[in-house]
Protein backbone atom coordinates (compact mmCIF):
# COMPACT_ATOMS: atom_id res chain seq x y z
CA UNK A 1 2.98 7.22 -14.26
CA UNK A 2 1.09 7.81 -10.83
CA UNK A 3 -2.36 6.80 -10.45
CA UNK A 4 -4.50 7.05 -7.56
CA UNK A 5 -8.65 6.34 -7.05
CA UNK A 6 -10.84 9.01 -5.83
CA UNK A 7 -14.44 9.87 -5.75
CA UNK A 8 -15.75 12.52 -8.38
CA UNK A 9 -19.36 13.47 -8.88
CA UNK A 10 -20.38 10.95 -6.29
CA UNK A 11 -18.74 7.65 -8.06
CA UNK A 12 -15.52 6.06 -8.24
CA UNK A 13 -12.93 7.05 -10.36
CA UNK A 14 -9.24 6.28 -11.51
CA UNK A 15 -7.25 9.21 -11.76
CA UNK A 16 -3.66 10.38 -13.30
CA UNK A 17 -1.42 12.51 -10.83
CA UNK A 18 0.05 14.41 -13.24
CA UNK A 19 2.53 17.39 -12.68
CA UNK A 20 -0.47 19.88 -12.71
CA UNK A 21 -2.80 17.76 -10.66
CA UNK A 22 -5.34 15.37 -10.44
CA UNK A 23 -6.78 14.07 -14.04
CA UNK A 24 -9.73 11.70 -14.13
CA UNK A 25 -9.32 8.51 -16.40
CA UNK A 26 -12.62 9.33 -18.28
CA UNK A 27 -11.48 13.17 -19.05
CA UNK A 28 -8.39 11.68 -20.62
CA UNK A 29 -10.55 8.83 -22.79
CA UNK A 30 -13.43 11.07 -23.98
CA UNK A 31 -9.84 13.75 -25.02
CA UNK A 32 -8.85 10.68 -27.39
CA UNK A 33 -12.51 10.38 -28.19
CA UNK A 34 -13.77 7.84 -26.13
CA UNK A 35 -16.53 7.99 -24.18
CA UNK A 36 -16.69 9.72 -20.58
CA UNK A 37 -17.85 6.25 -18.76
CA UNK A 38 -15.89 6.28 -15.52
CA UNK A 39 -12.98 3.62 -15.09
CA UNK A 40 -11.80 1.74 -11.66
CA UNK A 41 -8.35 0.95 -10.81
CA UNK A 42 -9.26 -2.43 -11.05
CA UNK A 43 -10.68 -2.09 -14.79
CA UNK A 44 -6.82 -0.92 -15.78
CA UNK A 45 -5.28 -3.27 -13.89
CA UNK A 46 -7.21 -5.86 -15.23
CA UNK A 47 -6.39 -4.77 -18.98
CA UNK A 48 -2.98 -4.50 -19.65
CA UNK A 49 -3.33 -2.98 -22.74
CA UNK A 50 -5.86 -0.49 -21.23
CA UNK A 51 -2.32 0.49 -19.24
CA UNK A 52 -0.16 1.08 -21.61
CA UNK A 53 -2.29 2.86 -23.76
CA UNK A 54 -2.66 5.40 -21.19
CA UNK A 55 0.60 5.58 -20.61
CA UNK A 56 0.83 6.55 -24.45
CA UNK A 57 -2.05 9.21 -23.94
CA UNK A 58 -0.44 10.74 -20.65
CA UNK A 59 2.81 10.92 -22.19
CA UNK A 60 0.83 13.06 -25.27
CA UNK A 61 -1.30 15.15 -23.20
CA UNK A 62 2.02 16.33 -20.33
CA UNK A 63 4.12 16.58 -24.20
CA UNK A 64 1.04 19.41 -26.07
CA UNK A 65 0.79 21.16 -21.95
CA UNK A 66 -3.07 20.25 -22.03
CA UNK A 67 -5.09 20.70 -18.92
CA UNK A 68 -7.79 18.51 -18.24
CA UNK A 69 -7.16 19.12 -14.33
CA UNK A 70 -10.11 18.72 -11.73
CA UNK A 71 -10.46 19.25 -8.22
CA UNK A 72 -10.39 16.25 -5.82
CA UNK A 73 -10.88 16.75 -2.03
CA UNK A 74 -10.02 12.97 -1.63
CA UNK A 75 -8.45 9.79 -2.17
CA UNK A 76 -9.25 6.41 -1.73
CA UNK A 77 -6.54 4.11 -1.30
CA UNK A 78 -5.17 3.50 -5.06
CA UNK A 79 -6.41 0.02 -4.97
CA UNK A 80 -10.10 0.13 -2.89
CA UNK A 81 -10.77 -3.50 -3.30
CA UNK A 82 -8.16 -5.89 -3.93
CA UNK A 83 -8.61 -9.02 -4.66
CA UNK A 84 -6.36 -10.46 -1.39
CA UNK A 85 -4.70 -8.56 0.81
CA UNK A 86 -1.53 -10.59 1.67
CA UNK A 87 0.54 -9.20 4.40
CA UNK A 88 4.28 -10.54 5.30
CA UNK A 89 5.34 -10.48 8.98
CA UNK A 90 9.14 -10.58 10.22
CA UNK A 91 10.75 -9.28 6.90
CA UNK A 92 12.85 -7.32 8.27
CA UNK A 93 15.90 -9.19 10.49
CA UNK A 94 15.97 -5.97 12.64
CA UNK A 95 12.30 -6.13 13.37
CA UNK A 96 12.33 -10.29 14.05
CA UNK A 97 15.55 -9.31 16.23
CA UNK A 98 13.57 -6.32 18.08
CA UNK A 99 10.32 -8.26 18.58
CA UNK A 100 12.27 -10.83 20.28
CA UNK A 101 11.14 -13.75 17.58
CA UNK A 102 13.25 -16.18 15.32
CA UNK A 103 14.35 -15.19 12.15
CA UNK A 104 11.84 -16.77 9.53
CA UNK A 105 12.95 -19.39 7.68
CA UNK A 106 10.33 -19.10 5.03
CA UNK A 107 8.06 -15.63 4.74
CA UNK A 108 5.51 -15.56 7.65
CA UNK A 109 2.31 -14.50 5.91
CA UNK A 110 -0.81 -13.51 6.86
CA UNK A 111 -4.19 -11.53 5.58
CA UNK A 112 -6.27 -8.66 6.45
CA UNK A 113 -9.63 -7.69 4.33
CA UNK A 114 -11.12 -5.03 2.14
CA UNK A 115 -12.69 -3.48 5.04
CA UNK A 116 -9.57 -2.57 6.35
CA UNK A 117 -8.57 -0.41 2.88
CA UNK A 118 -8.56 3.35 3.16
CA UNK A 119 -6.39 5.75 1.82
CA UNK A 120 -4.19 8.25 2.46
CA UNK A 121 -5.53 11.48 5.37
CA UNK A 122 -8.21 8.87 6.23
CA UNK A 123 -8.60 8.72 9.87
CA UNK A 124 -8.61 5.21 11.37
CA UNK A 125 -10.97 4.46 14.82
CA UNK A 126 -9.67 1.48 16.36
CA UNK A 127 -11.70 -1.09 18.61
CA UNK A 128 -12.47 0.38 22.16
CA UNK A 129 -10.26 -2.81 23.69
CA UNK A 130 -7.64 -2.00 21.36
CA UNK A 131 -5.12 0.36 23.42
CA UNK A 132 -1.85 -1.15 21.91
CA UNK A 133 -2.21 0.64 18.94
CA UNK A 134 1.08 0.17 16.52
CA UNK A 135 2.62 1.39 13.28
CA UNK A 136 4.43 -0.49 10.75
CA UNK A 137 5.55 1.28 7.13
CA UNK A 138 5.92 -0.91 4.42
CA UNK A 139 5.99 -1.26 1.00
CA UNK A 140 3.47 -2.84 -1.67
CA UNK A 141 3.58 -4.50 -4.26
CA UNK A 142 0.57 -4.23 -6.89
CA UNK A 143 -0.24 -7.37 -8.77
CA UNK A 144 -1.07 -6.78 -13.00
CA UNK A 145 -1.70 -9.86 -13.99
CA UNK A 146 -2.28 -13.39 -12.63
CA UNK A 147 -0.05 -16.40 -12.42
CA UNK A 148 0.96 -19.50 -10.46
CA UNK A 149 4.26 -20.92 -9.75
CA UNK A 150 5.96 -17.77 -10.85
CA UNK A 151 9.74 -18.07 -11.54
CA UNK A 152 11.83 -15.78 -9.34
CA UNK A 153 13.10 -14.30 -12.74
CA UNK A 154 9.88 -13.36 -14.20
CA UNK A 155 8.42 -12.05 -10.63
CA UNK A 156 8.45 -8.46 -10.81
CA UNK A 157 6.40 -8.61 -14.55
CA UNK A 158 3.50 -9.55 -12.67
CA UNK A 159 3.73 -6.22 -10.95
CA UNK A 160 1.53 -3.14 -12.56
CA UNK A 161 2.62 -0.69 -9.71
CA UNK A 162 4.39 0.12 -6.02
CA UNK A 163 2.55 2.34 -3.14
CA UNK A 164 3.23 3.25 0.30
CA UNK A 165 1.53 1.36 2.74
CA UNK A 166 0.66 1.03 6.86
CA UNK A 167 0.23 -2.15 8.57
CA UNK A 168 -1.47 -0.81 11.72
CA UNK A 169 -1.45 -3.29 14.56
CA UNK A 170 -3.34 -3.30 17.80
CA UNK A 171 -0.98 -5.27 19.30
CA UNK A 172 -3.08 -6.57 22.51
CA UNK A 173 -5.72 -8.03 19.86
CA UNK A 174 -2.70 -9.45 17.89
CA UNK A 175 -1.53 -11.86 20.42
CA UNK A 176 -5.10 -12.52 22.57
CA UNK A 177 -4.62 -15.81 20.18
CA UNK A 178 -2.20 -17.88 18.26
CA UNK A 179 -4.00 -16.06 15.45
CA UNK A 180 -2.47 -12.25 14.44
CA UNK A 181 -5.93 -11.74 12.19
CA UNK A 182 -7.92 -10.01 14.95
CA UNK A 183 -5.55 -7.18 15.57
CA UNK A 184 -4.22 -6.67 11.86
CA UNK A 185 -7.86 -6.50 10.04
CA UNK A 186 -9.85 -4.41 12.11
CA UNK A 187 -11.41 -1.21 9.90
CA UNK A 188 -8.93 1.19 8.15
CA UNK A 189 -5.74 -0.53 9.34
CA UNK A 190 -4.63 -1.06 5.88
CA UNK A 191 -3.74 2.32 4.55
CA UNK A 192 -2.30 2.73 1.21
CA UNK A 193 -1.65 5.65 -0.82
CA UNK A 194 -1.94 8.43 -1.90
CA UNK A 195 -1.04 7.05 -5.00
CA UNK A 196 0.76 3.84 -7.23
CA UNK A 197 3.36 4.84 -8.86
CA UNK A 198 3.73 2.34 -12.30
CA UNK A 199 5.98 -0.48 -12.47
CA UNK A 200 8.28 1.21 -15.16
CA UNK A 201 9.15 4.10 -12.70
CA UNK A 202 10.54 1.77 -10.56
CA UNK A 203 13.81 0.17 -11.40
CA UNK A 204 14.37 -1.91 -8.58
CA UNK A 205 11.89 -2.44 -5.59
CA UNK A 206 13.73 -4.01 -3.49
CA UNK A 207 16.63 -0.94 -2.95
CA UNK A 208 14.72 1.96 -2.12
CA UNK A 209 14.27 4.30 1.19
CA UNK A 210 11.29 3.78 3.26
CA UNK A 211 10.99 6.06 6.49
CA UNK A 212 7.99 5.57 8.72
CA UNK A 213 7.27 8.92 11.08
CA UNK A 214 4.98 9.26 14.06
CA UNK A 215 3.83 12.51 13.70
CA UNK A 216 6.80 14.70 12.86
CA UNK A 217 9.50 12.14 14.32
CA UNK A 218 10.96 9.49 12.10
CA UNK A 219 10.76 6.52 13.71
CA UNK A 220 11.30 4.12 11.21
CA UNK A 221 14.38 4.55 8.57
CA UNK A 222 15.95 1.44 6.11
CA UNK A 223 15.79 0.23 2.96
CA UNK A 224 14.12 -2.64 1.01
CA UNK A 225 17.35 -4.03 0.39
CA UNK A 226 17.44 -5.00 4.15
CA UNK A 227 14.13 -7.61 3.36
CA UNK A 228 14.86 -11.29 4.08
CA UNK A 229 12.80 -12.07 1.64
CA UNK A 230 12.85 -9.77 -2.00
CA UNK A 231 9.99 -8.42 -4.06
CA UNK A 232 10.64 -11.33 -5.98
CA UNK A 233 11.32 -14.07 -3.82
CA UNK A 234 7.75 -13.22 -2.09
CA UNK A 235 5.76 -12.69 -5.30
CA UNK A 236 7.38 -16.71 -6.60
CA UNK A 237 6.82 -18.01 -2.94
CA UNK A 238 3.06 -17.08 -2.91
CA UNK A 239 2.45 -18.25 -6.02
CA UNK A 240 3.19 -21.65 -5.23
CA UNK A 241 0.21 -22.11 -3.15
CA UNK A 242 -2.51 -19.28 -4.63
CA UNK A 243 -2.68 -17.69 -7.73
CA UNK A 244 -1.94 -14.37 -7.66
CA UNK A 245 -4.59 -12.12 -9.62
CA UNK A 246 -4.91 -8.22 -11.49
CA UNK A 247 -5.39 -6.55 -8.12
CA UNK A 248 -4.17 -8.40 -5.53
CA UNK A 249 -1.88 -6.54 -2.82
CA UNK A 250 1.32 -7.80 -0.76
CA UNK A 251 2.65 -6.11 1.99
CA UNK A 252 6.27 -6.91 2.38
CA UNK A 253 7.04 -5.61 5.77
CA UNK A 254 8.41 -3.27 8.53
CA UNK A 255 11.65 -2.38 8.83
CA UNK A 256 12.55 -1.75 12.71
CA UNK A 257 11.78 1.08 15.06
CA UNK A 258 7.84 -0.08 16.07
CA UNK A 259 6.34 0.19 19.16
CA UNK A 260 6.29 -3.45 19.71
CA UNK A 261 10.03 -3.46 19.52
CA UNK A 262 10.94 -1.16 22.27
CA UNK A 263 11.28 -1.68 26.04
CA UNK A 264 8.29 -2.24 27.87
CA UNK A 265 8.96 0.66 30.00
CA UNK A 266 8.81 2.79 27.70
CA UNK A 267 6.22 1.58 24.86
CA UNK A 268 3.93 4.60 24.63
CA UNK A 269 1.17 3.60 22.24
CA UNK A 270 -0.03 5.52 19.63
CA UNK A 271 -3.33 8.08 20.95
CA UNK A 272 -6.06 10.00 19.26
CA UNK A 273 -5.40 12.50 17.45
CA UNK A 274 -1.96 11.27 16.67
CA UNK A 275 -0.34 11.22 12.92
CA UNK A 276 1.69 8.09 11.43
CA UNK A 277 2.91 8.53 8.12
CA UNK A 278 5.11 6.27 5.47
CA UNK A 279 7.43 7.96 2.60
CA UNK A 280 8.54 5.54 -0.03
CA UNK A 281 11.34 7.07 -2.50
CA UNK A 282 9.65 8.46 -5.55
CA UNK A 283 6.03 7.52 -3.68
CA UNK A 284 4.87 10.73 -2.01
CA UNK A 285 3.48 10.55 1.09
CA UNK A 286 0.82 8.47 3.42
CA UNK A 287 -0.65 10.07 6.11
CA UNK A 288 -3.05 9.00 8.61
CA UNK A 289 -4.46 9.77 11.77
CA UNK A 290 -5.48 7.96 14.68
CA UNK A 291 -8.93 8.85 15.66
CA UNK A 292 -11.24 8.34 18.57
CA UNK A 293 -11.67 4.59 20.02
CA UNK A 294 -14.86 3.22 19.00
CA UNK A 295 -17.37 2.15 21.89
């Protein structure tokens, strides 16, 4: 099942991506005769049962060819505020190799905030001091429930769902410090979307095809088989030290072909007007661009 957020009539709303379009969460409660009260991501991700019942009520309406279809002009980013944001850097032993930095021994983590969430065709405005503007496709990992000290094993249950995401860098305001927060959380550089795709669509996270493309180039090609660290290894890891909760977000990590990662003579960073965009197999496709530099 793909979901996605979006907002209809002036409020937020879940929706269903169904094979005839977009399907608000209410319109497919008040069908089973609930009532029409509009429903968050976070509200189903937050109720597992809520989940799998509309997994049962989906499965009905695609089954009897009902269309409860409405228009939506936009998405949000399928998760529009997570609970934590948790970002790993150096996943990838090709990107460690082409940044020039060590191999991690343990996953290199870091954060970014909810106001760097936006979703898929938003257009991202970066700092007016940040001119070493970077791309990195990745993909993330959706948290469904919470727990601590999560076996390796048991890992990938705690996942409700699988996106598509960016981890846009301004690289000059990534290493003015020790600190990579200033250039990884700036507004809209965490672009997800356009939609999760469910858990149970998914048989294994960690071998699938990610391709990152500037503009219409591909740039970035691998697969998350190629992680240092797995799906699960990351999910048990952060556990350790911070619960994980319904609604959290990870970020696994870039594969190589950034920016960052090429010769210095011939790093060209990424401009207004400029599209990056990140195709997960079975995921659709993100798409963002780069917008005017903010004064």
């Amino acid at each position: 099942m793909k979901l996605a957020s979006a907002i209809i009539d002036g409020r937020e709303e879940a929706v269903w991506v169904s094979s005839q379009g977009y399907v608000a969460i209410s319109r497919v409660q008040e069908y089973f005769g609930g009532d029409n009260a509009s429903v968050r991501m976070n509200q189903i991700l937050e109720n597992p049962g809520l989940l799998s019942q509309l997994r049962e009520w989906t499965h009905q309406i695609t089954r009897k060819g009902i269309d409860l279809t409405i228009s939506v002009t936009s998405l949000l980013a399928p998760v529009p505020w997570p609970g934590k944001i948790i970002c790993v850097g150096l996943n990838y032993r090709s990107h460690a190799q082409e940044s020039k930095m060590a191999i991690p021994e343990s996953p290199v983590l870091f954060n970014k905030y909810n106001n760097a969430v936006c979703g898929s065709k938003s257009v991202i405005n970066p700092p007016g001091d940040a001119r070493q503007m970077d791309y990195e496709a990745e993909l993330v990992l959706i948290i469904g429930k919470s727990g601590s000290h999560i076996p390796e094993e048991q890992a990938l249950d705690y996942v409700a769902g699988y996106c598509n995401g960016n981890d846009v860098s301004a690289r000059d305001l990534q290493f003015r410090s020790g600190q990579w927060l200033l250039g990884k959380s700036c507004d809209h550089f965490a672009p997800m979307g356009p939609y999760l795709v469910t858990a149970d669509e998914i048989k294994d996270p960690d071998n699938l095809e990610i391709t990152g493309w500037r503009n219409e180039e591909i740039v970035q090609h691998a697969n998350t088989r190629d992680m240092i660290f797995s799906s699960r290894e990351l999910i048990s890891y952060i556990s350790r030290y911070m619960t994980l909760s319904a609604g959290d977000v990870i970020f696994t990590g870039t594969p190589e072909g950034v920016i960052l990662g090429m010769p210095s003579d011939s790093q060209k960073w990424l401009e207004p007007g400029e599209k990056i965009s990140v195709e997960i197999q079975g995921m659709g496709r993100l798409v963002n661009e780069i917008g005017a530099f903010r004064a």
